[in-house]
C-alpha atoms as a PDB file:
ATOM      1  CA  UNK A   1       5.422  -1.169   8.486  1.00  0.00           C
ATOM      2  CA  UNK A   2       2.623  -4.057   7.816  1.00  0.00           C
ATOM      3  CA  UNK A   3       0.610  -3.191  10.551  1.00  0.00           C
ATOM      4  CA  UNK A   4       0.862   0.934   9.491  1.00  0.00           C
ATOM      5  CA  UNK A   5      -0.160   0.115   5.725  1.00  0.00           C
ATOM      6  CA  UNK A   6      -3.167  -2.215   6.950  1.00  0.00           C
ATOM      7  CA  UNK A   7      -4.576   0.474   8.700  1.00  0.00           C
ATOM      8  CA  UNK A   8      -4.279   2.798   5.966  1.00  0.00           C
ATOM      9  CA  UNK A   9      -5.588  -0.326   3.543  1.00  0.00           C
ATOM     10  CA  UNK A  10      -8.766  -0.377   5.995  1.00  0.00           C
ATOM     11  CA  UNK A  11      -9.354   3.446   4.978  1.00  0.00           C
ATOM     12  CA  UNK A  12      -9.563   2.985   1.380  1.00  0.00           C
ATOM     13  CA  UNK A  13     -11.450  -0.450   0.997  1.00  0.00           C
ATOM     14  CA  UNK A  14     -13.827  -2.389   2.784  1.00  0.00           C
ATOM     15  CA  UNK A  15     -11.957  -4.939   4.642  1.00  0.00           C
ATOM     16  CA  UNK A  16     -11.103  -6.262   7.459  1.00  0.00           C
ATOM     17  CA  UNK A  17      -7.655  -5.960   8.846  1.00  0.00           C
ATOM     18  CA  UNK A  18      -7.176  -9.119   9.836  1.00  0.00           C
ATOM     19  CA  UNK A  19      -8.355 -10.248   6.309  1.00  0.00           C
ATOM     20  CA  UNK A  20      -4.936  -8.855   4.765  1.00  0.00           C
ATOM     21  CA  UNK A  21      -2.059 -10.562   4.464  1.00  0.00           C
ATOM     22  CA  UNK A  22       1.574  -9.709   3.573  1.00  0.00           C
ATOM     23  CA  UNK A  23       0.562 -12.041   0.125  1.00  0.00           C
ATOM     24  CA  UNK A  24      -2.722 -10.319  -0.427  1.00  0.00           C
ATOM     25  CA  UNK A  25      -2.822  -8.170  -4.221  1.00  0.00           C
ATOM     26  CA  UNK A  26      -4.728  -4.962  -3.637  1.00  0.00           C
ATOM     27  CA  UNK A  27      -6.459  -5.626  -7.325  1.00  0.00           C
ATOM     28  CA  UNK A  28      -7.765  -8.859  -7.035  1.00  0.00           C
ATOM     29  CA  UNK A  29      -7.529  -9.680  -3.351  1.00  0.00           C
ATOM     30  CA  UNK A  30      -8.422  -6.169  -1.388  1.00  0.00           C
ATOM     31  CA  UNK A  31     -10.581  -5.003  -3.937  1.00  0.00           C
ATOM     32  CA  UNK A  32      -8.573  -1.864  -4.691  1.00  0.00           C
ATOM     33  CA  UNK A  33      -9.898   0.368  -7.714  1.00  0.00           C
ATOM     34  CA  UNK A  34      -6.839   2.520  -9.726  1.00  0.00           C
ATOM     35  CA  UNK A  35      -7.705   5.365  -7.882  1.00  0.00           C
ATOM     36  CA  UNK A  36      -8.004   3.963  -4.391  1.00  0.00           C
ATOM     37  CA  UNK A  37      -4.831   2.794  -4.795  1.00  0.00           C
ATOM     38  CA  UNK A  38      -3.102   5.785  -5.724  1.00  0.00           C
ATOM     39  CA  UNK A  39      -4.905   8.147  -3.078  1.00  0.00           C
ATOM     40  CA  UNK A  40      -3.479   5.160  -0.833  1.00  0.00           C
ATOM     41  CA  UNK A  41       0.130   5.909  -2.580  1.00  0.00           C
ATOM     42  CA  UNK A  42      -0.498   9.616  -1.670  1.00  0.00           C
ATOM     43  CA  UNK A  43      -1.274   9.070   1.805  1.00  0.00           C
ATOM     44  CA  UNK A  44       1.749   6.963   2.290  1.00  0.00           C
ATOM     45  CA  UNK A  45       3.462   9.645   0.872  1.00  0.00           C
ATOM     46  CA  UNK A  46       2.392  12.295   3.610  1.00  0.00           C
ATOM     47  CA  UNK A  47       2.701  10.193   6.344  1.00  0.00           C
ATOM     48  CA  UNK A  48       6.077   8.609   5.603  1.00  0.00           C
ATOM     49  CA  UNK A  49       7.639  11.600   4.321  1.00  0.00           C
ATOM     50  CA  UNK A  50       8.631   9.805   1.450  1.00  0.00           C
ATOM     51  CA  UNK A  51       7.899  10.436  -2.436  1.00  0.00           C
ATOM     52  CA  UNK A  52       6.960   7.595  -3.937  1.00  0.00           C
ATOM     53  CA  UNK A  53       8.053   6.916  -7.788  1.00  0.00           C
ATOM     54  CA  UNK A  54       4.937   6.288  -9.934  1.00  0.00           C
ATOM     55  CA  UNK A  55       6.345   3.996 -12.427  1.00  0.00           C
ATOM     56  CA  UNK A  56       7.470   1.574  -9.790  1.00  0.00           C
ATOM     57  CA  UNK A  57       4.329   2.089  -7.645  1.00  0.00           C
ATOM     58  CA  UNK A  58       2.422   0.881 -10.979  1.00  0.00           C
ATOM     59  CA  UNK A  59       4.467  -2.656 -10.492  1.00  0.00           C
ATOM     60  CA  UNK A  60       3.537  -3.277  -7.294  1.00  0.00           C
ATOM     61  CA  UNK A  61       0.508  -5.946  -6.758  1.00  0.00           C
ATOM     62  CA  UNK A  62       0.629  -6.939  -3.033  1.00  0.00           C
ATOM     63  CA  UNK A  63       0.798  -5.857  -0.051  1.00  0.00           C
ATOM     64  CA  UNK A  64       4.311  -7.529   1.056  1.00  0.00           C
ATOM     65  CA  UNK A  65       5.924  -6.170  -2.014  1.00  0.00           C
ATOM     66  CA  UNK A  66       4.726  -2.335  -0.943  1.00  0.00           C
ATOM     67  CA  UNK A  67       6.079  -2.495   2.710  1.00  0.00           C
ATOM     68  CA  UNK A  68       9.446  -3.992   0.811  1.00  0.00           C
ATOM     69  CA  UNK A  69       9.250  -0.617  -1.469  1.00  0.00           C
ATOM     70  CA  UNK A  70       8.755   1.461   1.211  1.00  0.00           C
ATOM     71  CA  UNK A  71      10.883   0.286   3.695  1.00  0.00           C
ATOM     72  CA  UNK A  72      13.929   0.810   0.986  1.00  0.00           C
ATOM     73  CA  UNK A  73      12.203   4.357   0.509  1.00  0.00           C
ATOM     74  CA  UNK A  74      12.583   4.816   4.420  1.00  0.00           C
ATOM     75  CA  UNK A  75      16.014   3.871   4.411  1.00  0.00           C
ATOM     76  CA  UNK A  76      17.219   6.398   1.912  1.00  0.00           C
END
Protein backbone atom coordinates (compact mmCIF):
# COMPACT_ATOMS: atom_id res chain seq x y z
CA UNK A 1 0.00 0.00 0.00
CA UNK A 2 3.08 2.60 0.62
CA UNK A 3 4.65 1.97 -2.45
CA UNK A 4 0.92 2.31 -4.48
CA UNK A 5 0.15 5.77 -2.66
CA UNK A 6 3.82 7.11 -3.46
CA UNK A 7 3.28 6.67 -6.89
CA UNK A 8 0.06 8.29 -6.89
CA UNK A 9 1.81 11.13 -4.40
CA UNK A 10 4.44 11.57 -7.39
CA UNK A 11 1.33 12.47 -9.73
CA UNK A 12 0.01 15.23 -7.77
CA UNK A 13 3.24 17.02 -6.40
CA UNK A 14 6.62 17.50 -7.37
CA UNK A 15 8.62 15.03 -5.55
CA UNK A 16 10.62 12.49 -5.59
CA UNK A 17 9.55 9.09 -4.51
CA UNK A 18 12.20 8.24 -2.65
CA UNK A 19 11.85 11.66 -0.84
CA UNK A 20 8.54 10.31 0.96
CA UNK A 21 8.41 8.64 3.87
CA UNK A 22 5.73 6.72 5.83
CA UNK A 23 6.25 10.04 8.48
CA UNK A 24 6.13 12.60 5.75
CA UNK A 25 2.70 15.27 6.16
CA UNK A 26 1.41 15.97 2.68
CA UNK A 27 0.87 19.86 3.95
CA UNK A 28 4.02 20.76 5.18
CA UNK A 29 6.34 17.99 4.03
CA UNK A 30 5.05 16.99 0.25
CA UNK A 31 3.88 20.24 -0.48
CA UNK A 32 0.26 19.21 -1.02
CA UNK A 33 -2.31 22.16 -1.74
CA UNK A 34 -6.27 21.36 -0.41
CA UNK A 35 -7.13 20.46 -3.68
CA UNK A 36 -4.23 18.24 -4.66
CA UNK A 37 -4.95 16.41 -1.88
CA UNK A 38 -8.42 15.69 -2.40
CA UNK A 39 -8.11 14.90 -6.28
CA UNK A 40 -5.39 12.48 -4.62
CA UNK A 41 -8.40 11.19 -2.19
CA UNK A 42 -10.47 10.74 -5.42
CA UNK A 43 -8.02 8.82 -7.23
CA UNK A 44 -7.53 6.50 -4.36
CA UNK A 45 -11.00 6.17 -4.44
CA UNK A 46 -11.18 4.78 -8.14
CA UNK A 47 -8.40 2.73 -7.94
CA UNK A 48 -9.06 1.02 -4.61
CA UNK A 49 -12.63 0.68 -5.04
CA UNK A 50 -13.12 2.17 -1.88
CA UNK A 51 -15.17 5.43 -0.79
CA UNK A 52 -13.34 7.33 1.28
CA UNK A 53 -15.20 9.39 4.25
CA UNK A 54 -14.40 13.13 3.95
CA UNK A 55 -14.51 14.08 7.49
CA UNK A 56 -11.89 11.55 8.41
CA UNK A 57 -9.85 12.16 5.22
CA UNK A 58 -9.73 15.95 6.57
CA UNK A 59 -7.73 14.40 9.82
CA UNK A 60 -5.29 12.78 8.11
CA UNK A 61 -1.68 14.65 7.86
CA UNK A 62 0.83 11.95 6.74
CA UNK A 63 1.40 9.62 4.65
CA UNK A 64 1.65 6.50 7.21
CA UNK A 65 -1.58 7.50 8.76
CA UNK A 66 -3.42 7.33 5.03
CA UNK A 67 -2.11 3.78 4.10
CA UNK A 68 -3.40 2.90 7.94
CA UNK A 69 -6.97 4.47 6.75
CA UNK A 70 -7.00 2.76 3.78
CA UNK A 71 -5.84 -0.43 4.54
CA UNK A 72 -8.90 -0.62 7.27
CA UNK A 73 -11.05 0.70 4.20
CA UNK A 74 -9.65 -2.40 2.18
CA UNK A 75 -10.46 -4.71 4.76
CA UNK A 76 -14.11 -3.90 5.03
Amino acid sequence: MFEQLKDIITNYVEVEPEAIKPESRFMEDLGFTSFDFMSMLGELEDELDVEIDQQEAAGIRTVQEAVDYLSKLEQQ
